[in-house]
Protein backbone atom coordinates (compact mmCIF):
# COMPACT_ATOMS: atom_id res chain seq x y z
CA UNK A 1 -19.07 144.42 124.57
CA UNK A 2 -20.20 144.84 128.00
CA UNK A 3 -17.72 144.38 130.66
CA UNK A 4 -19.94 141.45 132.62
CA UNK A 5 -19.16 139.38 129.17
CA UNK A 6 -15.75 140.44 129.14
CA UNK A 7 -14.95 138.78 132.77
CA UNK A 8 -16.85 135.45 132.42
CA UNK A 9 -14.47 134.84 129.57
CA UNK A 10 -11.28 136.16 131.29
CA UNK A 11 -12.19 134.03 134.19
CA UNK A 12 -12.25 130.44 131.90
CA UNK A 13 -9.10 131.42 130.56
CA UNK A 14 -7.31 132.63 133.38
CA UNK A 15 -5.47 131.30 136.28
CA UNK A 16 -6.76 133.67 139.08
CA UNK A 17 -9.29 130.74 140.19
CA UNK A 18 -8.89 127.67 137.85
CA UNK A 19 -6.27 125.17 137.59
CA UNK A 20 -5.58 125.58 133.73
CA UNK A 21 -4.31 122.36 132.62
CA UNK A 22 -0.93 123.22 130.77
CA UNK A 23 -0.06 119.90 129.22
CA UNK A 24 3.59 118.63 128.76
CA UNK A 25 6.12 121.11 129.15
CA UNK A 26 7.92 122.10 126.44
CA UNK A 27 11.57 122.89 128.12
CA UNK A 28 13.32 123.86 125.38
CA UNK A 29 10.96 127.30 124.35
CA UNK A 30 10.72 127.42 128.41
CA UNK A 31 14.41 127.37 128.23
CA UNK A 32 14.71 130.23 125.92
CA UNK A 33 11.98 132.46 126.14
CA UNK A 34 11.51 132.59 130.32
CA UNK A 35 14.64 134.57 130.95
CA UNK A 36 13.09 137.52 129.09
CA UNK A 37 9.75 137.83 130.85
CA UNK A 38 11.97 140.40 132.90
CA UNK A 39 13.28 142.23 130.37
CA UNK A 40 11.06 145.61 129.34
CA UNK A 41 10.30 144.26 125.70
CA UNK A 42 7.58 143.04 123.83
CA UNK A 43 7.86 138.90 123.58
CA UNK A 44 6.38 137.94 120.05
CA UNK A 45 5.80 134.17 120.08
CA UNK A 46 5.54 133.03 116.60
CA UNK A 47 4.49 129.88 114.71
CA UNK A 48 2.61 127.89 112.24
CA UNK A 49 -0.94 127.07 113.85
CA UNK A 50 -1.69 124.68 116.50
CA UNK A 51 2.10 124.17 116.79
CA UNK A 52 1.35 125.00 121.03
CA UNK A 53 1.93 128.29 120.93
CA UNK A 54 -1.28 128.73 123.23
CA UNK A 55 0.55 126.09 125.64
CA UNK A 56 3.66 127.43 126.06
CA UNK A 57 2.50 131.01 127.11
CA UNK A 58 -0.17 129.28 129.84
CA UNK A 59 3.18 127.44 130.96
CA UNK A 60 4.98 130.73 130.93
CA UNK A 61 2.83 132.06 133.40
CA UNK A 62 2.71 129.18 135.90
CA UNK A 63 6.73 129.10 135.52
CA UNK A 64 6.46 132.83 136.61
CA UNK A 65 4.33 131.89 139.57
CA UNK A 66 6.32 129.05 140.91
CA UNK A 67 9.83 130.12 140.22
CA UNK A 68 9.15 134.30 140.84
CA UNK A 69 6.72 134.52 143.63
CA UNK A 70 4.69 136.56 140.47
CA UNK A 71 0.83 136.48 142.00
CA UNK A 72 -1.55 134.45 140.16
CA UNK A 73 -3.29 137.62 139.85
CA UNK A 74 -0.32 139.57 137.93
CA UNK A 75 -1.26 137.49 135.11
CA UNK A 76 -3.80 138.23 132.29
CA UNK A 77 -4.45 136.17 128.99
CA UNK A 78 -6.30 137.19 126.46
CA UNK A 79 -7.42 134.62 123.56
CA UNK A 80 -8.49 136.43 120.75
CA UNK A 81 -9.98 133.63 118.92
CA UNK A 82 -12.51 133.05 121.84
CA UNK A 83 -15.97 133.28 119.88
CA UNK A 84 -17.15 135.76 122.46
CA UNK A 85 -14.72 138.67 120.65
CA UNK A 86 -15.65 138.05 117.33
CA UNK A 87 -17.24 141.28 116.66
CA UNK A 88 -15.10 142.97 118.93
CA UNK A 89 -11.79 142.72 116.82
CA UNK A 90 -10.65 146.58 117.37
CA UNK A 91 -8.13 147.86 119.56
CA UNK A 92 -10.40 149.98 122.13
CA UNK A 93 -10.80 145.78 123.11
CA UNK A 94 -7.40 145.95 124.91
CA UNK A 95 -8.56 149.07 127.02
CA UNK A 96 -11.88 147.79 128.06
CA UNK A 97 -10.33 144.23 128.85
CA UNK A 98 -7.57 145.48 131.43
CA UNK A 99 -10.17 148.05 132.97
CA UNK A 100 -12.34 145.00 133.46
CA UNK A 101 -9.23 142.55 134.84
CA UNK A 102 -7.77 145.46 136.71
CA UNK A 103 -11.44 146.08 138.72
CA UNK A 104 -11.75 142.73 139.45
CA UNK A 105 -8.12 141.40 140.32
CA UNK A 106 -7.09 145.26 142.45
CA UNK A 107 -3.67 144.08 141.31
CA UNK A 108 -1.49 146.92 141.94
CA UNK A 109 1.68 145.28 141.08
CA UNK A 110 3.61 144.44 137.87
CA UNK A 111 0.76 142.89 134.89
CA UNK A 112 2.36 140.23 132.58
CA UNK A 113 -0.07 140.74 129.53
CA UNK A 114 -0.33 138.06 127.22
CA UNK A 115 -2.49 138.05 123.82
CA UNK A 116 -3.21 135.13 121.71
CA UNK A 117 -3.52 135.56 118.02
CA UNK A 118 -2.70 139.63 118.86
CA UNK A 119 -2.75 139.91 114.54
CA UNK A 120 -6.50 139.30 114.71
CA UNK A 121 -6.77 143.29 116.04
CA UNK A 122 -5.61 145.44 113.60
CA UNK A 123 -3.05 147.99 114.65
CA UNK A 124 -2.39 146.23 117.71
CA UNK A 125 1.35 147.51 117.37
CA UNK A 126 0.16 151.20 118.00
CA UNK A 127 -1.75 150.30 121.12
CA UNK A 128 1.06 148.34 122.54
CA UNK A 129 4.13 150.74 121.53
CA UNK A 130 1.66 153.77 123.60
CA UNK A 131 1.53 151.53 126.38
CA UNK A 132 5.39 151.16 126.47
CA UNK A 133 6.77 154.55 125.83
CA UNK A 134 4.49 155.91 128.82
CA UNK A 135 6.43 152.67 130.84
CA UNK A 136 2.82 151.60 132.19
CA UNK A 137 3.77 148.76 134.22
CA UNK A 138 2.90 146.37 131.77
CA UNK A 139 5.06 143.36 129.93
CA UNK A 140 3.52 142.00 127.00
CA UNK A 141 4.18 138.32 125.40
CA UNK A 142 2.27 138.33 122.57
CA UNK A 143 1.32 135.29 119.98
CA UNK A 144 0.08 135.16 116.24
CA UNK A 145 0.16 132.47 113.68
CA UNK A 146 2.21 134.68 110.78
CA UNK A 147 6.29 134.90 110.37
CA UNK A 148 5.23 138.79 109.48
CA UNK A 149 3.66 138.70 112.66
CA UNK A 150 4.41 142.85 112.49
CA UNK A 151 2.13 144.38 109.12
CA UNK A 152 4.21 146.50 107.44
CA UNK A 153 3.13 149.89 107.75
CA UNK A 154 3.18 149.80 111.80
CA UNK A 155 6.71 147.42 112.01
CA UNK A 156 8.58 150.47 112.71
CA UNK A 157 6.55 151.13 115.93
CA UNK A 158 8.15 148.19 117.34
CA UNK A 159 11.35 148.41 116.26
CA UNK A 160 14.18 147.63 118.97
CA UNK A 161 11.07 146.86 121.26
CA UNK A 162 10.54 143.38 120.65
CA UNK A 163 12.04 140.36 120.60
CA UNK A 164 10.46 137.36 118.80
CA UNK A 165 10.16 133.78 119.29
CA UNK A 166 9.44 130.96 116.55
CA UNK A 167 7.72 128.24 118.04
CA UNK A 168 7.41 124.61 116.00
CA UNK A 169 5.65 121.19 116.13
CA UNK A 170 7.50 118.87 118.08
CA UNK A 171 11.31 117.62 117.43
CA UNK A 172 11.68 114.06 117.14
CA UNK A 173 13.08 114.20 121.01
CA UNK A 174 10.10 116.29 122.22
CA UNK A 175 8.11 113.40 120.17
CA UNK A 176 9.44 110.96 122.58
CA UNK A 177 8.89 113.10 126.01
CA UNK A 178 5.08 113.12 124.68
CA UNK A 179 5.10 109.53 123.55
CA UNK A 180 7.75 107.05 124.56
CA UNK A 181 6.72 104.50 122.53
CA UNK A 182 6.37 106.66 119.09
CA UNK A 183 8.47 105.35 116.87
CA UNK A 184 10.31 107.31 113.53
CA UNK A 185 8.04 105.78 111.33
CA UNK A 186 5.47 107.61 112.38
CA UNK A 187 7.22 111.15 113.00
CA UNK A 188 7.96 110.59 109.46
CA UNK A 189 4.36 109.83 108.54
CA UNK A 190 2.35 111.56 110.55
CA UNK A 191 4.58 114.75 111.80
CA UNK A 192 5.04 116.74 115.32
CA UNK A 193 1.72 118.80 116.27
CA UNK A 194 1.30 117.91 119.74
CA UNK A 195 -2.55 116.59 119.60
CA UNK A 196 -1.58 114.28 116.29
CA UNK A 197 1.24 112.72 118.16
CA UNK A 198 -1.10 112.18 121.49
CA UNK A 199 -4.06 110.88 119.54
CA UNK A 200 -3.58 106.95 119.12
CA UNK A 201 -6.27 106.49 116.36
CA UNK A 202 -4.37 106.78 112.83
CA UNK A 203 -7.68 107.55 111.41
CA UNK A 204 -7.96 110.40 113.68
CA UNK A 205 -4.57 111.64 113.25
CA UNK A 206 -4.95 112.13 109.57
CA UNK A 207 -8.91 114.19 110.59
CA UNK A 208 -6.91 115.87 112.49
CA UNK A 209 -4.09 116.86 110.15
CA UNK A 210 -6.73 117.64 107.13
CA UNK A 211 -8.73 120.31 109.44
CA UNK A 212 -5.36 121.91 110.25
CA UNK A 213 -4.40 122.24 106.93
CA UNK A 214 -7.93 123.62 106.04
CA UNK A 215 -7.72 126.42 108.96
CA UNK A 216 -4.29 127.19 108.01
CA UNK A 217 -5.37 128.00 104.15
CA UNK A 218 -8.81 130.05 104.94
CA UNK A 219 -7.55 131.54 108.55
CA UNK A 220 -4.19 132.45 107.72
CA UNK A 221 -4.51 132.89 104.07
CA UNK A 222 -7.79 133.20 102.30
CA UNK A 223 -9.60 135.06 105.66
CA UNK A 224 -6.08 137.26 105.88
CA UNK A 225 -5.59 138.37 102.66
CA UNK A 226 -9.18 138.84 101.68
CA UNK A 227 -8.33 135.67 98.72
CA UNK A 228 -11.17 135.80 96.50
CA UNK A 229 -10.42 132.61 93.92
CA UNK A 230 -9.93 130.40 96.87
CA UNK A 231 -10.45 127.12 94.50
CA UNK A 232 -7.21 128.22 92.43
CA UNK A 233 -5.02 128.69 95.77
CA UNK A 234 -6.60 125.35 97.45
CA UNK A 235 -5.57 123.49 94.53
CA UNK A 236 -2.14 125.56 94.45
CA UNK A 237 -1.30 124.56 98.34
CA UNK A 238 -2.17 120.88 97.52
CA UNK A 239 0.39 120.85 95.18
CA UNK A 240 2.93 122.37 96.42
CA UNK A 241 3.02 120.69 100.22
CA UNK A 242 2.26 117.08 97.78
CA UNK A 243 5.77 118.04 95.91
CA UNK A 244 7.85 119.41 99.37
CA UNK A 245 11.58 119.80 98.16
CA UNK A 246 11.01 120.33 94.48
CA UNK A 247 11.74 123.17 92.95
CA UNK A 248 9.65 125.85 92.26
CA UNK A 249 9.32 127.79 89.18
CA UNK A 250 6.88 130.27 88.92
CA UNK A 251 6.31 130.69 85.48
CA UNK A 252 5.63 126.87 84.79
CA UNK A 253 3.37 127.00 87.98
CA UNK A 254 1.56 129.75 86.63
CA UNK A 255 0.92 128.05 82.94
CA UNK A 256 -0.07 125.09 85.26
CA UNK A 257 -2.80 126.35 87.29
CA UNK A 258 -3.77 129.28 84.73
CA UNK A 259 -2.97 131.95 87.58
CA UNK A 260 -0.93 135.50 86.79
CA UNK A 261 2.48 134.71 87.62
CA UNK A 262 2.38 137.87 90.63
CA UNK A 263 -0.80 136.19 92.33
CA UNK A 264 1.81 132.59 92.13
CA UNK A 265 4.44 134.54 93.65
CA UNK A 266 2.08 136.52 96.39
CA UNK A 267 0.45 133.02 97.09
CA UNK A 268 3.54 131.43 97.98
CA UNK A 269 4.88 134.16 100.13
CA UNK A 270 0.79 133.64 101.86
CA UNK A 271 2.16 130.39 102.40
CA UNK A 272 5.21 130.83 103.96
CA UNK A 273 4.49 133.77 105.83
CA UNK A 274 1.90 131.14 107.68
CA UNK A 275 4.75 128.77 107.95
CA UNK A 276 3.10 126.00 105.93
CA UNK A 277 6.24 126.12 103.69
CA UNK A 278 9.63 127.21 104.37
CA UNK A 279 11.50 128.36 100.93
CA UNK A 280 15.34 127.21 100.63
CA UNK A 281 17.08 129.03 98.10
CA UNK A 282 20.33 128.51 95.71
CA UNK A 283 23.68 128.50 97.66
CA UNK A 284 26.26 131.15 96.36
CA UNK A 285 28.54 133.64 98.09
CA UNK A 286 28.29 135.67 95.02
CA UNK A 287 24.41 137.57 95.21
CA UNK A 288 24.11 137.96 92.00
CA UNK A 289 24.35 133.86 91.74
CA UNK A 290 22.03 133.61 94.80
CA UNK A 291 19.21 135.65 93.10
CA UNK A 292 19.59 134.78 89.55
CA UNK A 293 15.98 133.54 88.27
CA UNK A 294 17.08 130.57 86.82
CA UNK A 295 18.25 129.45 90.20
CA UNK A 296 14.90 128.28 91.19
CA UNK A 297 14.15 128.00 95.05
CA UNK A 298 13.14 124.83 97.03
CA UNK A 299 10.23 124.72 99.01
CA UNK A 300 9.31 122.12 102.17
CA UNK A 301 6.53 121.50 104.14
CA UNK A 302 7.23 122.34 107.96
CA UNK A 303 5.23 119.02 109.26
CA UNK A 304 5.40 115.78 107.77
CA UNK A 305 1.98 115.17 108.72
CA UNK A 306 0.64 118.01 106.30
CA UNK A 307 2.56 115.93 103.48
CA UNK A 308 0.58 112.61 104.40
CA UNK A 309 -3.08 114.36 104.06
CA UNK A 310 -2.72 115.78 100.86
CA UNK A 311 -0.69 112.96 99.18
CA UNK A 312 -2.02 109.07 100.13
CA UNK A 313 0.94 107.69 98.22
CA UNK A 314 3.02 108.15 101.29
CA UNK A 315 4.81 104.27 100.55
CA UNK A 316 5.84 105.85 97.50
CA UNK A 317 7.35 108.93 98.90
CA UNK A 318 9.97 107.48 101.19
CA UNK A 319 12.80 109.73 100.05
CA UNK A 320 10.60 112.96 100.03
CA UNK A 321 9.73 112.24 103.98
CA UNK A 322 13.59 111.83 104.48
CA UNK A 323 14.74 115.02 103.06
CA UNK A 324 11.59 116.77 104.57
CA UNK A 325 12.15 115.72 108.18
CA UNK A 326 16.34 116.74 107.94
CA UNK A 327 15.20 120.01 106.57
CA UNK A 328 12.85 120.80 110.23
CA UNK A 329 15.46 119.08 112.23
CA UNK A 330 17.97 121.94 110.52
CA UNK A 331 15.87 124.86 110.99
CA UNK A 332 15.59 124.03 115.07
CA UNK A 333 19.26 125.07 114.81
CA UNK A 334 20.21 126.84 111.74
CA UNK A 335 18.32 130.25 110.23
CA UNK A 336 20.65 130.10 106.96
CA UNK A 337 19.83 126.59 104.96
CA UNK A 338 20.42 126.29 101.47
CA UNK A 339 20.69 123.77 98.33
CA UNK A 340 23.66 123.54 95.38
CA UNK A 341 23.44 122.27 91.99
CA UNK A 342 24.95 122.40 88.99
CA UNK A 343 24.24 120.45 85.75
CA UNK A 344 24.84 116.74 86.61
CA UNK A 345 25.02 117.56 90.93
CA UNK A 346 23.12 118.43 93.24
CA UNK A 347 23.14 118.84 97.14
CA UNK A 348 19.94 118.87 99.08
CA UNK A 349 20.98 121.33 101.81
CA UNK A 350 24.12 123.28 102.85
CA UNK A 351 24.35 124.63 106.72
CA UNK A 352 27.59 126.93 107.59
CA UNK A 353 30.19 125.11 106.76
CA UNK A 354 28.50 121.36 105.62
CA UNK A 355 27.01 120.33 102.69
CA UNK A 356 24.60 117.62 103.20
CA UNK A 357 22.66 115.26 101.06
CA UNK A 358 19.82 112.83 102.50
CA UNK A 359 19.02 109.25 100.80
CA UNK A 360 15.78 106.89 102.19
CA UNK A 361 17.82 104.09 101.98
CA UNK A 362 21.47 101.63 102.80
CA UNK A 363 21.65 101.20 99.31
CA UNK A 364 23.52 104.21 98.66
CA UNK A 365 23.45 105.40 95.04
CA UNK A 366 26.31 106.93 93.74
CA UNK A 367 25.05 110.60 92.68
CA UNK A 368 24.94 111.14 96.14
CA UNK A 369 28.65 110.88 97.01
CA UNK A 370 29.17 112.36 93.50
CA UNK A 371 27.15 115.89 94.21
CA UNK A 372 28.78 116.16 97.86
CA UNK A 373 32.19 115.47 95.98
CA UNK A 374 31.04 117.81 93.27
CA UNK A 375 30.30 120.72 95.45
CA UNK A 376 33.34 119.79 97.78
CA UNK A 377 35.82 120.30 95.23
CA UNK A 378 34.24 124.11 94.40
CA UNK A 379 34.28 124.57 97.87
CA UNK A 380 36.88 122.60 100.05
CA UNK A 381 36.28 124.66 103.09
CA UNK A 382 33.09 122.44 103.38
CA UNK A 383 32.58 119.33 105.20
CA UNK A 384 30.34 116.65 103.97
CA UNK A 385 27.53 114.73 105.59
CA UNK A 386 25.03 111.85 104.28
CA UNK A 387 22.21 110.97 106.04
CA UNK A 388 21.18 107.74 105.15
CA UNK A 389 18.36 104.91 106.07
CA UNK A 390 20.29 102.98 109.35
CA UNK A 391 23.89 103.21 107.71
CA UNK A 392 26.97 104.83 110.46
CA UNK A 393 30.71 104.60 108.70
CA UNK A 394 32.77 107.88 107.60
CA UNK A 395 31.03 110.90 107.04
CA UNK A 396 27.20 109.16 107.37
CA UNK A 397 25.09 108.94 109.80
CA UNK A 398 21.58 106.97 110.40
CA UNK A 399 18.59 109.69 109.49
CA UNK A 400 17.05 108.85 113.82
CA UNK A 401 20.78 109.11 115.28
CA UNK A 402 21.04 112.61 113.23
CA UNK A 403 17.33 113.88 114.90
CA UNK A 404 18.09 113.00 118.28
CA UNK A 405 22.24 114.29 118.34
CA UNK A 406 22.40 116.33 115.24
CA UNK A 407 25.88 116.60 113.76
């Protein structure tokens, strides 16, 4: 790729002489991730697609010129899924890209290096680990859309060198600092990827949704790991982000959809890896409990609005939404969620020391008292929690109080 190429595309990505728009800041990921830009290791921003992972590392590097006196020209972002490096997809890239933005910037200082999508180059690991054991003055923040954003057989190069970051779709409380007037309804409905919740047009909302779940499949899945009966896993996804909080057995899915039980199992790890599900598993201090067979995982979509596009029976689905939505609200502060049951209980999801259980309405039926009471009584170190429709007495609280305080 000749080097004249190279810079026309730096220079539309790149600060040095536009004003990059940089949308709505997203404070809490500023929060955490901006006091390590000064630290020596690699930032790995992580995250399901289009969840504004792009975004936050452009505000990154405006927060490092305002608030560090860093030089516009310090500052070099790559975007790997500009057109213009299709066929360019190998790491001698990286080399010929910082020759080309260190002729034309003369920066002599400090680079902040920032790659979006870095998993598109393969063996990008090696090329960065060189450049920091010979301490080049280089910090890298790097991006990707995969939770094994590291492949296997170079994730040792990195080791103790990086420090990763997982970014989401938007809280219910970002929701409202993008759109005072959204209401829960329609986080329920339609989810938290920033351009859904700007675009006004419902009909455009759910366009958008269905070509984010289509890149998510072939980019992240089908492209990635080279899927050649994309029909069967289509058909597989549909299914399983339709029935979000079920359990999943393999063996029934794979008489189901006439697949080998391994390429089941290797298609839902595709999907989590790409964070289109999250899995929660059985709750047990005993491991041998926790990874008996017949305690089948749960798995949950990680946007609502991924739900609506492949299920129109949303009306119908009221409780489904509920547990869904407690489930993302969890994971902003909890890496450890899981579920209990046992033959007539069940509890939809257990955090440290609280056992919760979600109902879509004020009507509350008893099996949900009885499973937290159940599980309380095996466990009486555990507080209990239900989340309920608009309902606020002892141990409940309203499903929109719980996303904007938490516990």
């Amino acid at each position: 790729m000749k080097k004249g190429v190279i810079l026309s595309v730096l220079k539309r990505w790149n600060i040095w002489e536009n004003n990059i728009d940089t949308g709505i800041k997203r404070k809490k990921y500023l929060k955490e991730i901006y006091p390590y830009l000064e630290r020596k290791e690699v930032l790995v921003i992580k995250g399901i697609r289009r969840s504004g992972k792009s975004t936050i590392m452009q505000q990154l590097m405006k927060e490092l010129v305002k608030e560090r006196n860093v030089i516009k020209k310090q500052l070099l972002y790559l975007n790997l899924e500009d057109h213009n490096f299709t066929q360019d997809l190998k790491v001698s890239l990286f080399d010929t890209v910082l020759k080309s933005y260190l002729e034309h910037t003369q920066n002599k200082k400090k680079v902040y290096f920032f790659i979006d999508e870095v998993q598109r180059v393969p063996g990008w690991e090696r090329w960065i680990r060189t450049k920091y054991d010979l301490k080049e003055n280089i910090k890298f923040v790097v991006s990707g859309s995969s939770a094994s954003l590291l492949s296997k057989d170079l994730s040792t190069l990195l080791t103790g060198r990086n420090l990763a970051f997982t970014i989401r779709p938007l809280s219910f409380n970002e929701l409202l600092t993008f759109n005072k007037k959204a209401s829960l309804q329609e986080y329920l409905e339609f989810g938290g990827f920033p351009e859904v919740v700007l675009e006004q047009s419902t009909s455009k909302k759910l366009k958008i949704l269905q070509q984010y779940f289509e890149d998510i499949i072939h980019k992240d899945i089908i492209d990635r790991h080279s899927i050649r009966n994309t029909k069967q896993l289509i058909n597989l996804a549909h299914y399983l982000i339709g029935s979000a909080g079920a359990k999943v057995s393999i063996n029934k899915l794979s008489r189901t959809f006439g697949i080998s039980k391994d390429a089941i199992a290797n298609y839902i790890n595709y999907m989590t890896d790409a964070y289109l599900l999250f899995e929660v598993p059985f709750f047990s201090f005993s491991a041998k409990v926790k990874h008996d067979v017949a305690r089948l995982p749960k798995l949950y979509a990680l946007d609502n609005g991924l739900i609506n596009v492949v299920n129109i029976t949303y009306s119908k689905n009221e409780e489904q939404m509920f547990e869904n939505t407690v489930l993302i609200k969890l994971l902003e502060n909890y890496r450890k969620i899981s579920y209990w049951s046992d033959a007539k209980s069940e509890v939809d999801f257990v955090v440290e020391k609280r056992a919760i259980n979600v109902t879509a309405t004020d009507k509350i039926p008893p099996r949900e008292w009885k499973g937290l009471e159940a599980f309380q009584k095996r466990h009486k170190q555990f507080s209990t929690l239900l989340i309920t429709k608009s309902t606020a007495q002892e141990n409940t609280i309203s499903l929109k109080k719980f996303l904007e305080e938490g516990f």
